[in-house]
N, C-alpha and C. Protein backbone atom coordinates (compact mmCIF):
# COMPACT_ATOMS: atom_id res chain seq x y z
N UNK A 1 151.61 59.47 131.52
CA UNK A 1 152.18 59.53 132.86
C UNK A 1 153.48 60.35 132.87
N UNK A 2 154.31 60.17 131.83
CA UNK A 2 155.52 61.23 131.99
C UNK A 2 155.07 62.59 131.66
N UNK A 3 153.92 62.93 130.65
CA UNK A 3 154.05 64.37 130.82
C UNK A 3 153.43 64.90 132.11
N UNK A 4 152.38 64.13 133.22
CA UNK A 4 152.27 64.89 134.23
C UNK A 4 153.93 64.69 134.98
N UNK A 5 154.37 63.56 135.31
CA UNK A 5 155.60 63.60 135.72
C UNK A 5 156.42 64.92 135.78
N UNK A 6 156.79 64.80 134.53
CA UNK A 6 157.21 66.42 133.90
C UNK A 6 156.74 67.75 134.39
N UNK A 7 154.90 67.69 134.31
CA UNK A 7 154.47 68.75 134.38
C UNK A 7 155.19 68.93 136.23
N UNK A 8 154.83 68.05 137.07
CA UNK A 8 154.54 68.24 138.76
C UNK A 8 156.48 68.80 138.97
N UNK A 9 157.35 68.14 138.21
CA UNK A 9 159.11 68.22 138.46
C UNK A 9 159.16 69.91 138.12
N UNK A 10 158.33 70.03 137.05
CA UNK A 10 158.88 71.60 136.83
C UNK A 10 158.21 72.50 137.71
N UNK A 11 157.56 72.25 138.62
CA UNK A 11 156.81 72.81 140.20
C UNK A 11 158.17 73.14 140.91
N UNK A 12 158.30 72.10 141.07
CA UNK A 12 159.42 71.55 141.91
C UNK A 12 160.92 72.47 141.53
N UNK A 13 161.14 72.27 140.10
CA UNK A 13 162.14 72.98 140.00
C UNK A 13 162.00 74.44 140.43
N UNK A 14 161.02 74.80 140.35
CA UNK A 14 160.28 76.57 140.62
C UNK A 14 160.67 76.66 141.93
N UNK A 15 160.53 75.63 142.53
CA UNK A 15 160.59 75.75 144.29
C UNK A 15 162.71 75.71 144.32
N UNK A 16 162.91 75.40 143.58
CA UNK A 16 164.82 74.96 143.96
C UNK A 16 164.86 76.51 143.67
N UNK A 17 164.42 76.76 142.44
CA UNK A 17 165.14 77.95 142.30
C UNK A 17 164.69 79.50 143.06
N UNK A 18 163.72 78.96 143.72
CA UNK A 18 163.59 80.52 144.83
C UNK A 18 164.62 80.11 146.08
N UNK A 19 165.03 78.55 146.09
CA UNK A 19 166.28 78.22 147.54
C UNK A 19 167.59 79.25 146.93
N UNK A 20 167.77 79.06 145.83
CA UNK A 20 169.16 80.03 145.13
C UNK A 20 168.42 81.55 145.68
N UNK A 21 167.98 82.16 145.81
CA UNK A 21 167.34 83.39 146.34
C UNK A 21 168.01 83.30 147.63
N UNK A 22 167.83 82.36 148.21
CA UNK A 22 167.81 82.62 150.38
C UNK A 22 169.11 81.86 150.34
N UNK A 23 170.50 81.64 148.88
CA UNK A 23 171.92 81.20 149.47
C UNK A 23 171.60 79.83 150.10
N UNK A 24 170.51 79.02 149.47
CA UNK A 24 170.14 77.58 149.70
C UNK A 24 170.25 76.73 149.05
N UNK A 25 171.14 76.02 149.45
CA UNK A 25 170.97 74.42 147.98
C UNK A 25 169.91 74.29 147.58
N UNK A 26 169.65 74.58 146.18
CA UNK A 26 168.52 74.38 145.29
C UNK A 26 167.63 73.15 144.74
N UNK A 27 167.10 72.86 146.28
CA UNK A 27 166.26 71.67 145.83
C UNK A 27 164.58 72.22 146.44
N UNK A 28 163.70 71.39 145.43
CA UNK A 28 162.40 72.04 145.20
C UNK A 28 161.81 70.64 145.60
N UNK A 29 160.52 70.82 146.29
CA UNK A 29 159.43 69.56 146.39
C UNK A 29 158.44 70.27 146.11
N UNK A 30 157.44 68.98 145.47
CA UNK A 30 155.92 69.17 145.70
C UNK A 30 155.38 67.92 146.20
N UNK A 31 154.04 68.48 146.87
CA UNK A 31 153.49 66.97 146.92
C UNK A 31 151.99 67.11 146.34
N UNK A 32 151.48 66.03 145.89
CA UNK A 32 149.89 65.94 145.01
C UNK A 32 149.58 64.69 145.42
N UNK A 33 147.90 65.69 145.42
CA UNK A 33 147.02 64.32 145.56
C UNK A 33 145.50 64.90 144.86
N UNK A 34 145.58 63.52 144.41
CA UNK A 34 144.53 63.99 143.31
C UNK A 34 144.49 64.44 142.77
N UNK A 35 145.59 64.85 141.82
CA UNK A 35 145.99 65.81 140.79
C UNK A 35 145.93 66.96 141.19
N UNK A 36 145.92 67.32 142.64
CA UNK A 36 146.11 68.57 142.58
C UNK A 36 147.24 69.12 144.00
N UNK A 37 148.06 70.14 143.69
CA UNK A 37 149.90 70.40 144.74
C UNK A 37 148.19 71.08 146.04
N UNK A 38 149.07 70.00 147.25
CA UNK A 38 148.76 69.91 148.51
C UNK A 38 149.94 70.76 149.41
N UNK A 39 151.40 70.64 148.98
CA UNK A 39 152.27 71.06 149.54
C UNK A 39 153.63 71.08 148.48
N UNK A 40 154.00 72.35 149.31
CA UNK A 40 155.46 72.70 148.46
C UNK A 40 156.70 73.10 149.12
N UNK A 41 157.92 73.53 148.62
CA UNK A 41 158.72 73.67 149.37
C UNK A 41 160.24 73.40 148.76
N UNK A 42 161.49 74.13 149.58
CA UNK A 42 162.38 74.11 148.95
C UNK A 42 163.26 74.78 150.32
N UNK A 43 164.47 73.92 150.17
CA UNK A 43 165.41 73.91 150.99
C UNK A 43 165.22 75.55 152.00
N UNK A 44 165.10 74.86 153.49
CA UNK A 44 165.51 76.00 154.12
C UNK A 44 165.91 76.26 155.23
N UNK A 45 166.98 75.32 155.41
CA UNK A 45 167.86 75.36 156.63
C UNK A 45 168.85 76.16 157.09
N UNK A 46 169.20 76.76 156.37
CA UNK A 46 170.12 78.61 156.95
C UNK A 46 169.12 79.53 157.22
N UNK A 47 168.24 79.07 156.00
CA UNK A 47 167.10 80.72 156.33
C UNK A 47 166.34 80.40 157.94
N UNK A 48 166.11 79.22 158.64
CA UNK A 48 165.29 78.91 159.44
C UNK A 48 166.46 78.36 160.42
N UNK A 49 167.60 78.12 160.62
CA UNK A 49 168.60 77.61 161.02
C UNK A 49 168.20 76.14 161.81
N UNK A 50 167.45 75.71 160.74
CA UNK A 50 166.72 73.95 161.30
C UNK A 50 167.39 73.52 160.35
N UNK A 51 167.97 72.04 160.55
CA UNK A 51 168.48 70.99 159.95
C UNK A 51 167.68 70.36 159.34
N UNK A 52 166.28 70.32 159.94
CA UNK A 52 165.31 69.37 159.25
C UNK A 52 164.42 70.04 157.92
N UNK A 53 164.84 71.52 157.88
CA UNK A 53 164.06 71.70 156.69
C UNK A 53 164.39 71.55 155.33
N UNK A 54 164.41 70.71 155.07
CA UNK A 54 164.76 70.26 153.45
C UNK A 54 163.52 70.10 152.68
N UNK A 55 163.87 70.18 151.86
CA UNK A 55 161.82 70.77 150.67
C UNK A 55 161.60 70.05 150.67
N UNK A 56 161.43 68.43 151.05
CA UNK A 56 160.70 67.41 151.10
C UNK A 56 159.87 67.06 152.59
N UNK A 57 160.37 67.93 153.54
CA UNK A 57 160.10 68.29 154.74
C UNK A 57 159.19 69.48 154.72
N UNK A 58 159.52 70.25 154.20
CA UNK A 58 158.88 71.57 154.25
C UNK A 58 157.42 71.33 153.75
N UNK A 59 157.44 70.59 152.58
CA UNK A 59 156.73 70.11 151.72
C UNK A 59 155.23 69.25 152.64
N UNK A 60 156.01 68.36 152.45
CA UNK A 60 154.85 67.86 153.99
C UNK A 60 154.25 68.23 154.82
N UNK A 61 155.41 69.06 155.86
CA UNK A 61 153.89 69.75 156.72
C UNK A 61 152.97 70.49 155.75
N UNK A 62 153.85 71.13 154.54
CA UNK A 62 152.41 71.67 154.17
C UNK A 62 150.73 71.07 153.69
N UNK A 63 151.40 69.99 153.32
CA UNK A 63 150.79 68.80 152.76
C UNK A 63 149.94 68.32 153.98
N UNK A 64 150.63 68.16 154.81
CA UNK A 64 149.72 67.35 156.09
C UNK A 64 148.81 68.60 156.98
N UNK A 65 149.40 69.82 157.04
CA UNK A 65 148.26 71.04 157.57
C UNK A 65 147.47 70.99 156.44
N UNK A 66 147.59 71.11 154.83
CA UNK A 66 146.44 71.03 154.47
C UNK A 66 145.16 70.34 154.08
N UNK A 67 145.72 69.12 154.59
CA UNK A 67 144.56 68.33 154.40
C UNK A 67 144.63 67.66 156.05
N UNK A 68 144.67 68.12 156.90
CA UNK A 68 144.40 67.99 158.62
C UNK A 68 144.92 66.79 159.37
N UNK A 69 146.20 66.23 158.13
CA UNK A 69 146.13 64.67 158.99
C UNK A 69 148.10 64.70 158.59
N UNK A 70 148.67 63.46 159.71
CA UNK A 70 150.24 63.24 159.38
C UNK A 70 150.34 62.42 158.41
N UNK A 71 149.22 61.58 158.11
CA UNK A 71 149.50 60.68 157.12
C UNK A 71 148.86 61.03 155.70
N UNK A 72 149.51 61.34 154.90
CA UNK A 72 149.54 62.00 153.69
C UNK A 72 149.44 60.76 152.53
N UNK A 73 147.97 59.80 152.69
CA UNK A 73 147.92 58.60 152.15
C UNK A 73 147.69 59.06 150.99
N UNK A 74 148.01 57.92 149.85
CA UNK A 74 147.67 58.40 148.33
C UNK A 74 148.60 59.31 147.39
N UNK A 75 149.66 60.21 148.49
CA UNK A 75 150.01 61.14 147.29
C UNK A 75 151.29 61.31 146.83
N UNK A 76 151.51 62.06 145.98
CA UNK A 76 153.18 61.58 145.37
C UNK A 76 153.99 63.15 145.62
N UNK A 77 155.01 62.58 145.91
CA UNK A 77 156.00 63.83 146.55
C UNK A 77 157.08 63.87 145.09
N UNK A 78 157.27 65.09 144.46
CA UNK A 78 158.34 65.16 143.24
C UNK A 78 159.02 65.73 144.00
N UNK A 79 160.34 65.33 143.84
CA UNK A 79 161.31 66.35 144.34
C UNK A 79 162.91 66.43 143.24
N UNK A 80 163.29 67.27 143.56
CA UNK A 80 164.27 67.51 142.42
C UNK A 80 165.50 66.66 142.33
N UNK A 81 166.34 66.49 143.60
CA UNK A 81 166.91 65.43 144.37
C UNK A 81 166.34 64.31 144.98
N UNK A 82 167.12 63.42 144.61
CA UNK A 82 167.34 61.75 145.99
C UNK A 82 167.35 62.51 147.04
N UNK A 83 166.23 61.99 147.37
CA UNK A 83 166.09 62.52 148.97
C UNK A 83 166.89 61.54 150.02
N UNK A 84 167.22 62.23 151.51
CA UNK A 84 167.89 61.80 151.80
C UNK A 84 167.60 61.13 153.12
N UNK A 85 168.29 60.15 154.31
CA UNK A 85 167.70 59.10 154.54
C UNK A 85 166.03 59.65 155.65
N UNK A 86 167.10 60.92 156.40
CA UNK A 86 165.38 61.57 157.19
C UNK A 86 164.32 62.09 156.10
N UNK A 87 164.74 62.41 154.98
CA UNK A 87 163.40 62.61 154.24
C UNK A 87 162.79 61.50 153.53
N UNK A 88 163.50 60.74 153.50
CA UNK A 88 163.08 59.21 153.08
C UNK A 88 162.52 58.58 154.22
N UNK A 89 162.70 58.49 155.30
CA UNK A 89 162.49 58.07 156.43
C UNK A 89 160.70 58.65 156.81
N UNK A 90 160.55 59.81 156.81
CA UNK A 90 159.17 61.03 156.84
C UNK A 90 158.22 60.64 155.91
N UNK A 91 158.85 60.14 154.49
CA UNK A 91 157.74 59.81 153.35
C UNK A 91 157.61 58.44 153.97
N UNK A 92 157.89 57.75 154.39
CA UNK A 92 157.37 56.33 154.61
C UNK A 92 156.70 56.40 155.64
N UNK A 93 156.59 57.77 157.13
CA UNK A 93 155.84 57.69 157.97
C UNK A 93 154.94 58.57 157.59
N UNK A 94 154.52 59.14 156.71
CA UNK A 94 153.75 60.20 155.72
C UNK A 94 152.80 59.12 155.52
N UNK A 95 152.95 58.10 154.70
CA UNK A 95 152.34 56.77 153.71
C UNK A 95 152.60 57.55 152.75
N UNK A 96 153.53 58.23 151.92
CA UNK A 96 153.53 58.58 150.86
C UNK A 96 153.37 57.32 149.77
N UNK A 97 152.43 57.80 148.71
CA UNK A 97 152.59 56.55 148.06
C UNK A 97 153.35 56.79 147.02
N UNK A 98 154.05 57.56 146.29
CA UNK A 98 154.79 57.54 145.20
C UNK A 98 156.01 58.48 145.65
N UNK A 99 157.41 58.53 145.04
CA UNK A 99 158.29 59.22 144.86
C UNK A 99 159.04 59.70 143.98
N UNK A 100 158.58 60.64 143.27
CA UNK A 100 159.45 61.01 141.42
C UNK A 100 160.44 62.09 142.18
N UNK A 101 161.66 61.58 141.74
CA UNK A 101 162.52 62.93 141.80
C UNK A 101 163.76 63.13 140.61
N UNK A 102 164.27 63.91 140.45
CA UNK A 102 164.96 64.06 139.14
C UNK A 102 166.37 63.60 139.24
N UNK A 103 167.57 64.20 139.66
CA UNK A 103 168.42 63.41 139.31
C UNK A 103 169.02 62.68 140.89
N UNK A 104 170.37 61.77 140.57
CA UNK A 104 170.29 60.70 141.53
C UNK A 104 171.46 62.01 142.93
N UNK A 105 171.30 61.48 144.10
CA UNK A 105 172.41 61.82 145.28
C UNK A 105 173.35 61.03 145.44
N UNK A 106 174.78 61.18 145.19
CA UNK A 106 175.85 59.94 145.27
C UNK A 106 176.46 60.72 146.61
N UNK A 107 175.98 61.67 147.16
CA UNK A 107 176.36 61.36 148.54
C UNK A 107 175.64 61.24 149.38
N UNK A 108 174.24 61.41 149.80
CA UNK A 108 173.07 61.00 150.52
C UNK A 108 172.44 60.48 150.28
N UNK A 109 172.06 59.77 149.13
CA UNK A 109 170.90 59.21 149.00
C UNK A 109 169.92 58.62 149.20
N UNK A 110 168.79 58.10 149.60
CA UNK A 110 168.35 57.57 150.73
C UNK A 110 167.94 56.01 149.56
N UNK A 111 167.65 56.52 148.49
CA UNK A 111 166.58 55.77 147.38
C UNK A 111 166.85 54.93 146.57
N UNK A 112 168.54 54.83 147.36
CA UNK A 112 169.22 53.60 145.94
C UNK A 112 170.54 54.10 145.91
N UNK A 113 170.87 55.44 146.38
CA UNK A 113 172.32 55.70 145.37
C UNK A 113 173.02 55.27 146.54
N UNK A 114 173.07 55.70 147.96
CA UNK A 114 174.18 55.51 148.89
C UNK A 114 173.44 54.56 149.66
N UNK A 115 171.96 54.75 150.09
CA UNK A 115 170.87 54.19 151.31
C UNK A 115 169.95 53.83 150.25
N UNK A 116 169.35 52.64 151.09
CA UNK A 116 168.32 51.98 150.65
C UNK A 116 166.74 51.92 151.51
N UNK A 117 166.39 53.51 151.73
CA UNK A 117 165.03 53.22 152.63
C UNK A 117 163.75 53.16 151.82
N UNK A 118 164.15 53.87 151.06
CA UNK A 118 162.80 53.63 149.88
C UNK A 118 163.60 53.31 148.84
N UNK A 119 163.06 51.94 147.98
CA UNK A 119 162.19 51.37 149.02
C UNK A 119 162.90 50.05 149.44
N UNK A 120 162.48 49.95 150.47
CA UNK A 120 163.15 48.60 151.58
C UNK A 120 161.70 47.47 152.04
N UNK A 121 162.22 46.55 151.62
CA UNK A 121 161.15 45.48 151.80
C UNK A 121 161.10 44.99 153.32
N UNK A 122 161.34 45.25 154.02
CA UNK A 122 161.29 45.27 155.57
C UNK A 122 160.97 46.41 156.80
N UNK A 123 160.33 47.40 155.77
CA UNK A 123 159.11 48.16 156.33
C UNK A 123 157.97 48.41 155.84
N UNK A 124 157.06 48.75 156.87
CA UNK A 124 155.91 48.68 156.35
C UNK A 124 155.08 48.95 155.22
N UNK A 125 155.59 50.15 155.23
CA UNK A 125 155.09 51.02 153.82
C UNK A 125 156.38 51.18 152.78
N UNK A 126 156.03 50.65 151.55
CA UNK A 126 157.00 51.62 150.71
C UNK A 126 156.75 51.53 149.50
N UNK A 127 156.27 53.10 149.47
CA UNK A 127 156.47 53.83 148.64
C UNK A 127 157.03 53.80 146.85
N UNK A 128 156.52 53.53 145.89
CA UNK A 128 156.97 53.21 144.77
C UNK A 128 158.20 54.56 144.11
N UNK A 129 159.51 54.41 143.45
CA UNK A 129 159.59 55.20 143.19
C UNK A 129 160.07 55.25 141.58
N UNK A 130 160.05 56.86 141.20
CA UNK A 130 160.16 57.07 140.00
C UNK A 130 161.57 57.62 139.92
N UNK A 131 162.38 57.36 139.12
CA UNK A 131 163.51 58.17 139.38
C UNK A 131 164.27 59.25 137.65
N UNK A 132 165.14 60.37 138.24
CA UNK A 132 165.48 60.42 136.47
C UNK A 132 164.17 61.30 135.47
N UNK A 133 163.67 61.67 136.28
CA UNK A 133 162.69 62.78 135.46
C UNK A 133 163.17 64.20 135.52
N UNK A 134 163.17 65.00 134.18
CA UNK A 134 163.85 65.77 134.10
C UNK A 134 165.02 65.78 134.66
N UNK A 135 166.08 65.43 134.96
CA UNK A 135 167.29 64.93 135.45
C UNK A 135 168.00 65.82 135.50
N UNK A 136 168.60 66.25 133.71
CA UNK A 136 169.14 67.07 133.25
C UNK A 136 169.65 68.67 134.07
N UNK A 137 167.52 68.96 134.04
CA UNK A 137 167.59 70.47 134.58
C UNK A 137 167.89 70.28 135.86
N UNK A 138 167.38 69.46 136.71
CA UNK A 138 167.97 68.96 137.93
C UNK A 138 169.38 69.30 138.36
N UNK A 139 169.88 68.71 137.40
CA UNK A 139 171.45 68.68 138.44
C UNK A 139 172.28 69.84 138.04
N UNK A 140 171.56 70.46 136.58
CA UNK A 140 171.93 71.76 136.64
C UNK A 140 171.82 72.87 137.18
N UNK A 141 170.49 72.15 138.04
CA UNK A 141 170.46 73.83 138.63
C UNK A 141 170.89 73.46 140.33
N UNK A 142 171.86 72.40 140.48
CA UNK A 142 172.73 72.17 141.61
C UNK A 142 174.07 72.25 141.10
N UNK A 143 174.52 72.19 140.02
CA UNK A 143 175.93 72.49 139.60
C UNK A 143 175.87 73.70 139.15
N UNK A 144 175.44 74.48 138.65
CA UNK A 144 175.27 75.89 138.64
C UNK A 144 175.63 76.78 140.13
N UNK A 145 174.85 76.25 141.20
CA UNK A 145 174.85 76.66 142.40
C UNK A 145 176.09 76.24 143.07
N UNK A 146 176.39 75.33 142.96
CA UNK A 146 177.99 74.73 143.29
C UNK A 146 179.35 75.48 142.88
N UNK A 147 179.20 75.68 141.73
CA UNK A 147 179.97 76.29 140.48
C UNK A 147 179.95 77.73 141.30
N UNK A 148 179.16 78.25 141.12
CA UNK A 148 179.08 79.61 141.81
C UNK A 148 179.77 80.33 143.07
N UNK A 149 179.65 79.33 143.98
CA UNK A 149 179.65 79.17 145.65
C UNK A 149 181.50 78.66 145.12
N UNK A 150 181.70 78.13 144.52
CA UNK A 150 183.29 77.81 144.57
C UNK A 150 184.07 78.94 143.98
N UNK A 151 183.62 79.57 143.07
CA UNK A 151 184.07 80.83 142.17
C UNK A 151 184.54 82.12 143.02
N UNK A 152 182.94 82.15 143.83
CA UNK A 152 182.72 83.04 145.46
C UNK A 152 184.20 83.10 145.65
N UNK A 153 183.95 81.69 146.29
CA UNK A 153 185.19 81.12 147.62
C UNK A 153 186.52 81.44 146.76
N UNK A 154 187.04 81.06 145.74
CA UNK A 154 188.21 81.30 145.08
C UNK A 154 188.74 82.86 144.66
N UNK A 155 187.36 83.71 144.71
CA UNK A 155 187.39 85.32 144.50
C UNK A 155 187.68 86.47 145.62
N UNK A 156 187.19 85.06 147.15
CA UNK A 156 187.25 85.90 148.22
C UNK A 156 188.69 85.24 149.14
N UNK A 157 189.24 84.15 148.62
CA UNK A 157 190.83 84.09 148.71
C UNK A 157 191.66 84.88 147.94
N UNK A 158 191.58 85.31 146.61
CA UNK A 158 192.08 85.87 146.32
C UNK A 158 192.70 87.06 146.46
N UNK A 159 191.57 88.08 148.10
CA UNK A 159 191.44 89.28 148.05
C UNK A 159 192.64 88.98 149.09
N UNK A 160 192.47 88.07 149.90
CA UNK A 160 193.09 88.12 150.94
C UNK A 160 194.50 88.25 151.15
């Protein structure tokens, strides 16, 4: 079970790192069912100037256009980040049944770190989750992007 774990996170990471391409916080989703990616996706709310597209969002509709329905029963969404409480909120009206994502959100979290929607024993559905897979590359390839974007900002005060 952890090496598919593994295998589906490093999807996922593929998807963060084309968001560093479009100047996007680098978070990647997939979603599977039946062993096989239904939907993918990775942050894209500047490029689309929607709030709601975060790769666990993005991810879904793709997931739900491709198999013709909103409820996306049975399948597991990896995502690179703690998703946060509207994408936590979407997988439970999804029926997502599983949630692996890699490292934790200590400022959004929906899944335990700040919010508690997945999973919450006082809704209907929820969702099992996995947490802490591949972690590591995870938060590196959000502190990398962080790191960067502050370097920017400190290079383009400087000019001034």
């Amino acid at each position: 079970m952890v090496e598919q774990h593994e295998r589906y996170m490093r999807l996922a990471l593929r998807e963060a790192e084309k968001a560093v391409g479009w100047d996007e916080v680098p978070v990647g989703a997939v979603v599977v069912l039946n062993g096989k990616v239904i939907g993918r996706g990775h942050n894209l709310t500047r490029r689309k100037s929607d709030p709601t597209a975060h790769a666990e969002i993005v991810a879904m509709r793709m997931a739900a256009k491709n198999i013709g329905n909103d409820r996306i029963v049975g399948a597991e969404l990896y995502c690179t980040l703690e998703p946060c409480a509207m994408c936590a909120g979407a997988m439970v009206h999804a029926r997502i049944a599983g949630l692996i994502y890699g490292t934790e959100d200590p400022k959004a979290g929906a899944c335990g770190s700040v919010l508690r929607v997945i999973p919450n024993r006082k809704l209907n559905h929820r969702p099992y989750v996995v947490k802490d897979v591949l972690a590591t590359e995870a938060r590196e390839i959000l502190q990398s992007f962080f790191r960067e974007r502050r370097r920017l900002k400190k290079q383009q005060r400087s000019f001034t």
